[in-house]
N, C-alpha and C. Protein backbone atom coordinates (compact mmCIF):
# COMPACT_ATOMS: atom_id res chain seq x y z
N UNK A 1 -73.03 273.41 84.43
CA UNK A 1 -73.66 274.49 83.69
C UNK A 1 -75.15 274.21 83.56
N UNK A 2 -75.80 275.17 83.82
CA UNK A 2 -77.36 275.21 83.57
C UNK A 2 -77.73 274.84 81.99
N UNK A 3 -78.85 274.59 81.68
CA UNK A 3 -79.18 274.66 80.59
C UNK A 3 -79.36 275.84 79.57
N UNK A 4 -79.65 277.12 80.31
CA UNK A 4 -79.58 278.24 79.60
C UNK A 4 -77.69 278.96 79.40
N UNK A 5 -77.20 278.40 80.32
CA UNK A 5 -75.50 278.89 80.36
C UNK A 5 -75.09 277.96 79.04
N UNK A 6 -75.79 276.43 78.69
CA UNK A 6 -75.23 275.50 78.14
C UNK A 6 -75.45 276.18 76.62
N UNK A 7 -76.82 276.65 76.37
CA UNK A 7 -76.93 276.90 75.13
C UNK A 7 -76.78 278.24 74.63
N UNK A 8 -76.02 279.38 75.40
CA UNK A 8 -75.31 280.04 75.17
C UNK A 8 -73.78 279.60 75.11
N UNK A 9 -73.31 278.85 75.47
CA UNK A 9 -71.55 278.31 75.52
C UNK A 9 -70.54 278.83 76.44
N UNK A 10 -71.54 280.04 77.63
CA UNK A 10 -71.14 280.66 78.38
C UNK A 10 -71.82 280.55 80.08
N UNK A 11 -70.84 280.28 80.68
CA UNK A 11 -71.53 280.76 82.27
C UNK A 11 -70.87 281.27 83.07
N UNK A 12 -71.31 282.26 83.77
CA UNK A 12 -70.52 283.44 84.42
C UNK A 12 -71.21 282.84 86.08
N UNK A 13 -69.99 282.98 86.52
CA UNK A 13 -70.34 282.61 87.96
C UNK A 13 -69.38 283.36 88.98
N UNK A 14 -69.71 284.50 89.68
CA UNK A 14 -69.69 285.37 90.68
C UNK A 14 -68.43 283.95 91.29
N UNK A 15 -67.54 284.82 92.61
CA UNK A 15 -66.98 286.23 92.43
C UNK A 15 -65.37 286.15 91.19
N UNK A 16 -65.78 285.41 89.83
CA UNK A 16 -64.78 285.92 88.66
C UNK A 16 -64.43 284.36 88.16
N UNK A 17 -65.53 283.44 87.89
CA UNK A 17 -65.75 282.43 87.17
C UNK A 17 -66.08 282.63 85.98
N UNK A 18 -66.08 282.28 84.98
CA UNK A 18 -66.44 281.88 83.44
C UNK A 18 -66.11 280.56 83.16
N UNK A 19 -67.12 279.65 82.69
CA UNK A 19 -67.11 278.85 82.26
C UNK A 19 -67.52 278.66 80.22
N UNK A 20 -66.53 277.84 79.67
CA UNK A 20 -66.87 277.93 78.39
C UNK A 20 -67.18 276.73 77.66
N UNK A 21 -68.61 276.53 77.09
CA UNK A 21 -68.62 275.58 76.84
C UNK A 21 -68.01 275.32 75.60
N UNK A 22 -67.43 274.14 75.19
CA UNK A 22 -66.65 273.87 74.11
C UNK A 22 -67.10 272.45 73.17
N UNK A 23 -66.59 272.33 71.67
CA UNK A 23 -67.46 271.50 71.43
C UNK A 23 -66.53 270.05 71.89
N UNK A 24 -64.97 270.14 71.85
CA UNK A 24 -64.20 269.21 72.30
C UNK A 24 -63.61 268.79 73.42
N UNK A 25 -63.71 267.97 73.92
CA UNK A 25 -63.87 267.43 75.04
C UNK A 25 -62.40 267.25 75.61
N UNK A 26 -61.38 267.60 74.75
CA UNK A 26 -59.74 268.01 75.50
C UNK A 26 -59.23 269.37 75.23
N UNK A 27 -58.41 269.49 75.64
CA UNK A 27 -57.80 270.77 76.24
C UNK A 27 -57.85 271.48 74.50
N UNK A 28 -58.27 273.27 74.30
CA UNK A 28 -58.52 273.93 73.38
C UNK A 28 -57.62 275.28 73.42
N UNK A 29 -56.78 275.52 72.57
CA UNK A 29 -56.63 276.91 72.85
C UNK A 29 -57.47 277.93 73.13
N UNK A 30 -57.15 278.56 74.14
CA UNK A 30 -57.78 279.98 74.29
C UNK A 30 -56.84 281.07 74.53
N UNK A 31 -57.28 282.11 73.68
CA UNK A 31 -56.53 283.72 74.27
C UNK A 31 -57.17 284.36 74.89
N UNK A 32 -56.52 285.25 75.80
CA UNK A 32 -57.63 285.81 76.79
C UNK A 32 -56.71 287.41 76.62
N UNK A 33 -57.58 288.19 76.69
CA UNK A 33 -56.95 289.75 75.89
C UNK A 33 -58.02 290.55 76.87
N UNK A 34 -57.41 291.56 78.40
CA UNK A 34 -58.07 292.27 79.08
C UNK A 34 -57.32 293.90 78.21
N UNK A 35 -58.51 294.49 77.67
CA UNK A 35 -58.08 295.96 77.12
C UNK A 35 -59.54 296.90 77.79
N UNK A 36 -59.29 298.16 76.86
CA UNK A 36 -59.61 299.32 78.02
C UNK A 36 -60.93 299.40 77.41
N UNK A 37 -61.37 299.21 76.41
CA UNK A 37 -62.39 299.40 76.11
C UNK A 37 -63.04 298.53 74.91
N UNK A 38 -64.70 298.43 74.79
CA UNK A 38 -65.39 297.50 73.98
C UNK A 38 -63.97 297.61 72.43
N UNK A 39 -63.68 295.79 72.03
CA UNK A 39 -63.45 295.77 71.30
C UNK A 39 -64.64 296.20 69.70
N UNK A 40 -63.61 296.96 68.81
CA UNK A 40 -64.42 297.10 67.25
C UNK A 40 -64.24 296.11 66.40
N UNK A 41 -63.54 294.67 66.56
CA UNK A 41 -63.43 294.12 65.45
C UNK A 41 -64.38 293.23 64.70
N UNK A 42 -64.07 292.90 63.68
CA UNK A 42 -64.84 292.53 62.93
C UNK A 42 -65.14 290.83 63.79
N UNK A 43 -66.94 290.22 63.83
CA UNK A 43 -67.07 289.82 64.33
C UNK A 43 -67.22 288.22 63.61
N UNK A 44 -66.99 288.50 62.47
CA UNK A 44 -68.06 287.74 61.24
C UNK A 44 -67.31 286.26 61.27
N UNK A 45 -66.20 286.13 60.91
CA UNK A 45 -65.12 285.54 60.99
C UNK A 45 -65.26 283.84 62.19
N UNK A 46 -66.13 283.97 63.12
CA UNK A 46 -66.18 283.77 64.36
C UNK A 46 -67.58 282.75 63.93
N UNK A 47 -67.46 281.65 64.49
CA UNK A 47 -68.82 280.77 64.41
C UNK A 47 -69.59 281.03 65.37
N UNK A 48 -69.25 281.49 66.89
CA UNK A 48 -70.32 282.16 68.10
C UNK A 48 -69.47 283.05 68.48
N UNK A 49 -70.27 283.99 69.10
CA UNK A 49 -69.81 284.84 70.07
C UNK A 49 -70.89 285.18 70.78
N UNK A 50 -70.44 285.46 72.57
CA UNK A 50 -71.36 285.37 73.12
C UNK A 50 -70.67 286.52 73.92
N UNK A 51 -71.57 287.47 74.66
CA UNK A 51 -71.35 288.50 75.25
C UNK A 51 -72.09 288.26 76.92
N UNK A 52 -71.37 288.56 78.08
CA UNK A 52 -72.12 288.68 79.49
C UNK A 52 -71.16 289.75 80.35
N UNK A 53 -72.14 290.16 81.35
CA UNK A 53 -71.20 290.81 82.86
C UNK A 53 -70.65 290.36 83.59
N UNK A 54 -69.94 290.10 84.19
CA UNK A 54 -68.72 289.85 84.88
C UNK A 54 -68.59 290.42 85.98
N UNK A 55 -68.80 290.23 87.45
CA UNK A 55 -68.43 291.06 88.45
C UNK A 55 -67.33 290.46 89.00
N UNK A 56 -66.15 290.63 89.20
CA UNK A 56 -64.69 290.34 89.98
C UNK A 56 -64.69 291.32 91.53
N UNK A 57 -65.07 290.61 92.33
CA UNK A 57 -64.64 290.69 94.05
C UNK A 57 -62.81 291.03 94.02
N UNK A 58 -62.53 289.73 93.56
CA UNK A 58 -60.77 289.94 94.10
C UNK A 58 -60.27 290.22 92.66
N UNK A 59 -58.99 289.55 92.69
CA UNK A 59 -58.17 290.57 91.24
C UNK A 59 -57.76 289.05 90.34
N UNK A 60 -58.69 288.22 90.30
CA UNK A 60 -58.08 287.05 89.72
C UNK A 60 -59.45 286.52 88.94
N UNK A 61 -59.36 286.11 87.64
CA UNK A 61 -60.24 285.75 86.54
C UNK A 61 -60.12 284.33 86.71
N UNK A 62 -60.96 283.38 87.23
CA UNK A 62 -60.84 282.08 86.46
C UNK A 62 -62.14 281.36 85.47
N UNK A 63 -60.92 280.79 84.78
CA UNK A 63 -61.63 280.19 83.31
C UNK A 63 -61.59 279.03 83.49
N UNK A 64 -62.74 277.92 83.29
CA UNK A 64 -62.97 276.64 83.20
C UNK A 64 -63.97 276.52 82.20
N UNK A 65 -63.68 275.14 81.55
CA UNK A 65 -64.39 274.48 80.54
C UNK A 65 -65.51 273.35 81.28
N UNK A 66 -66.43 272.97 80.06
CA UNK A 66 -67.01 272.01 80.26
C UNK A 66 -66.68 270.70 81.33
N UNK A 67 -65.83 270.16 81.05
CA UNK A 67 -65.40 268.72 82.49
C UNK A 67 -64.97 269.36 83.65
N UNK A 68 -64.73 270.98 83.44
CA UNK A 68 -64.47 271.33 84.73
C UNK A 68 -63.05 271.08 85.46
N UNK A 69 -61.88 271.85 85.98
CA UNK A 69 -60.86 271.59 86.53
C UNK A 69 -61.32 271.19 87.74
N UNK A 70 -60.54 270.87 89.01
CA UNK A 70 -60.36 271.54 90.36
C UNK A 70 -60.12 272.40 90.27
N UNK A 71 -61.39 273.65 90.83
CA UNK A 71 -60.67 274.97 91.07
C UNK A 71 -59.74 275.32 91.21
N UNK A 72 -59.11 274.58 92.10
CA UNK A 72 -57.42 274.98 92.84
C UNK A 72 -56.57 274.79 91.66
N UNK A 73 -56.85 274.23 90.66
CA UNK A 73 -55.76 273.87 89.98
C UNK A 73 -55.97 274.56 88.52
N UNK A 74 -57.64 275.56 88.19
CA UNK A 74 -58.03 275.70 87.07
C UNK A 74 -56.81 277.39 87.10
N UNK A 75 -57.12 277.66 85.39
CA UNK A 75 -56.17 278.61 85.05
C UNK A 75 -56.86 280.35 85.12
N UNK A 76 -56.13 280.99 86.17
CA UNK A 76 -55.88 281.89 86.42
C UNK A 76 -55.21 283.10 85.38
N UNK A 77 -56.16 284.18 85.77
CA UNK A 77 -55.51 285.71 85.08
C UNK A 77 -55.76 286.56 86.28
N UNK A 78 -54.27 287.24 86.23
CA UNK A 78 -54.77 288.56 87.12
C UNK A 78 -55.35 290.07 86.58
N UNK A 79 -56.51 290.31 86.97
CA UNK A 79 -57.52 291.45 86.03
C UNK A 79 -57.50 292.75 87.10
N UNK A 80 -58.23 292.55 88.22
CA UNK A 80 -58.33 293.08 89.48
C UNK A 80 -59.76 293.36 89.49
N UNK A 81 -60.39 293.91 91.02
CA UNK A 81 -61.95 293.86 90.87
C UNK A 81 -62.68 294.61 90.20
N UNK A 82 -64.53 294.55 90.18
CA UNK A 82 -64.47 295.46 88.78
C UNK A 82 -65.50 294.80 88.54
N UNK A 83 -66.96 295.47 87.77
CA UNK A 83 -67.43 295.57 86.62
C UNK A 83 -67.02 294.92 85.24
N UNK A 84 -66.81 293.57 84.64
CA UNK A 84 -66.22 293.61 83.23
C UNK A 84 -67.45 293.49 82.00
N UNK A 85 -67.34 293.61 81.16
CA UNK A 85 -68.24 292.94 79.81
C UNK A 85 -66.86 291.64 79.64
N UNK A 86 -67.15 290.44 79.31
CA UNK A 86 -66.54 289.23 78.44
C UNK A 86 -67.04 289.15 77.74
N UNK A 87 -66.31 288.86 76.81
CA UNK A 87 -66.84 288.38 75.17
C UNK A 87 -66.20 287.01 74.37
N UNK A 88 -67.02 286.17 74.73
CA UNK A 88 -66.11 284.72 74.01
C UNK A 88 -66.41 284.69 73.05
N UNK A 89 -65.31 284.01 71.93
CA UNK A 89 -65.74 284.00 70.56
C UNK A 89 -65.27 282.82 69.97
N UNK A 90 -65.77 281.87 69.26
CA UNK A 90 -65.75 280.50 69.09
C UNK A 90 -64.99 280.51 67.90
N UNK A 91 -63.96 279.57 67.85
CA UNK A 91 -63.63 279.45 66.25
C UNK A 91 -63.66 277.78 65.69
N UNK A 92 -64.06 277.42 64.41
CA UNK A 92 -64.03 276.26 63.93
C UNK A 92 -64.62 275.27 64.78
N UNK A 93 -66.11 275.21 65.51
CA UNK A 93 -66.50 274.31 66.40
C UNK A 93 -66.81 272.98 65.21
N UNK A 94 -66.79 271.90 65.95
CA UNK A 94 -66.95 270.76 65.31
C UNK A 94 -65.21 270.21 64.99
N UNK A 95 -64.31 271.13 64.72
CA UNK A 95 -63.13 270.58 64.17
C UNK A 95 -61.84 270.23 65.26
N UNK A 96 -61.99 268.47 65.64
CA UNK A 96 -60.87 268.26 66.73
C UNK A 96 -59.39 269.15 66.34
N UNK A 97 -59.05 269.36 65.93
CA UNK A 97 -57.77 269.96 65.09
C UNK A 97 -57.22 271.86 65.27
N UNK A 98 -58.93 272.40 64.88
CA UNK A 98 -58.62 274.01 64.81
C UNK A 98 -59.94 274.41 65.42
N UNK A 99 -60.24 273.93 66.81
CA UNK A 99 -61.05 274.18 67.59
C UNK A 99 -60.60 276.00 68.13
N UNK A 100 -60.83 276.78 68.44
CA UNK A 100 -60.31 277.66 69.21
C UNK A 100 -60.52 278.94 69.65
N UNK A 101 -60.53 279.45 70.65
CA UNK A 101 -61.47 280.56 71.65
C UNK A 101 -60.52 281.69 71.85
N UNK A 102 -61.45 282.70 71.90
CA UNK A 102 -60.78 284.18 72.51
C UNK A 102 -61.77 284.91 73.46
N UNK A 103 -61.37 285.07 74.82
CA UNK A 103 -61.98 285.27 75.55
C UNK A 103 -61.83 286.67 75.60
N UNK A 104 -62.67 288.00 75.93
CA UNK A 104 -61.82 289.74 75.35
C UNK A 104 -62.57 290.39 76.87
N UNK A 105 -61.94 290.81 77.70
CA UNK A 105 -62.87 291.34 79.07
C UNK A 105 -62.20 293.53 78.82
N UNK A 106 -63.71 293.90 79.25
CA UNK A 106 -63.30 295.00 78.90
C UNK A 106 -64.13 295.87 80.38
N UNK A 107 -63.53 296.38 80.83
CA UNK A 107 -64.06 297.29 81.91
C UNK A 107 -65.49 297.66 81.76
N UNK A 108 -67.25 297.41 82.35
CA UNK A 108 -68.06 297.81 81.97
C UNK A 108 -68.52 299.47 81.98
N UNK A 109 -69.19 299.97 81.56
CA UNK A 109 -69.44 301.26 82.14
C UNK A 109 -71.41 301.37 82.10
N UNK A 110 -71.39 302.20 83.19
CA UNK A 110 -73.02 301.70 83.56
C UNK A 110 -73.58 302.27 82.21
């Protein structure tokens, strides 16, 4: 991750990478929730949230953290190609225990 991807907690990398930076260094829950349009919820709740574009070539989302998987082996969603907005949203950073992320991809519109 670049330094500007680092201090957002986000890096989007063509064709349907996201990378998230996290503050713990082992495996974190994340939910990942593809719906039809910009979520309304309340945002407050949330220690970061970070918003970017997303362009998907093929029909498969992958998500990697900070140490990075092997691609081949990192975790997969099927979305399909597309325009998205992502929206990660951080919960309880600092706490080994109730660390935990929600990733929200929503179809962009120009």
């Amino acid at each position: 991750m670049n330094q500007a991807a680092m201090a957002r907690r986000l890096a989007v990398d063509p064709p349907g990478l996201i990378g998230v930076l996290t503050d713990s260094e082992f495996d974190v829950p994340v939910t990942v929730r593809v719906v039809a349009r910009r979520p309304r919820e309340a945002l407050e709740t949330w220690d970061h949230v970070v918003e970017a574009s997303l362009e998907l070539t093929g029909d498969f989302l992958t998500i990697d953290g900070p140490t990075g998987y092997d691609l081949e082996d990192a975790p997969r969603m099927k979305v399909g190609p597309g325009t998205y907005r992502v929206r990660v949203s951080s919960a309880n950073l600092g706490s080994a225990d109730d660390e935990h992320y929600e990733v929200v991809l929503w179809p962009e519109t120009p």
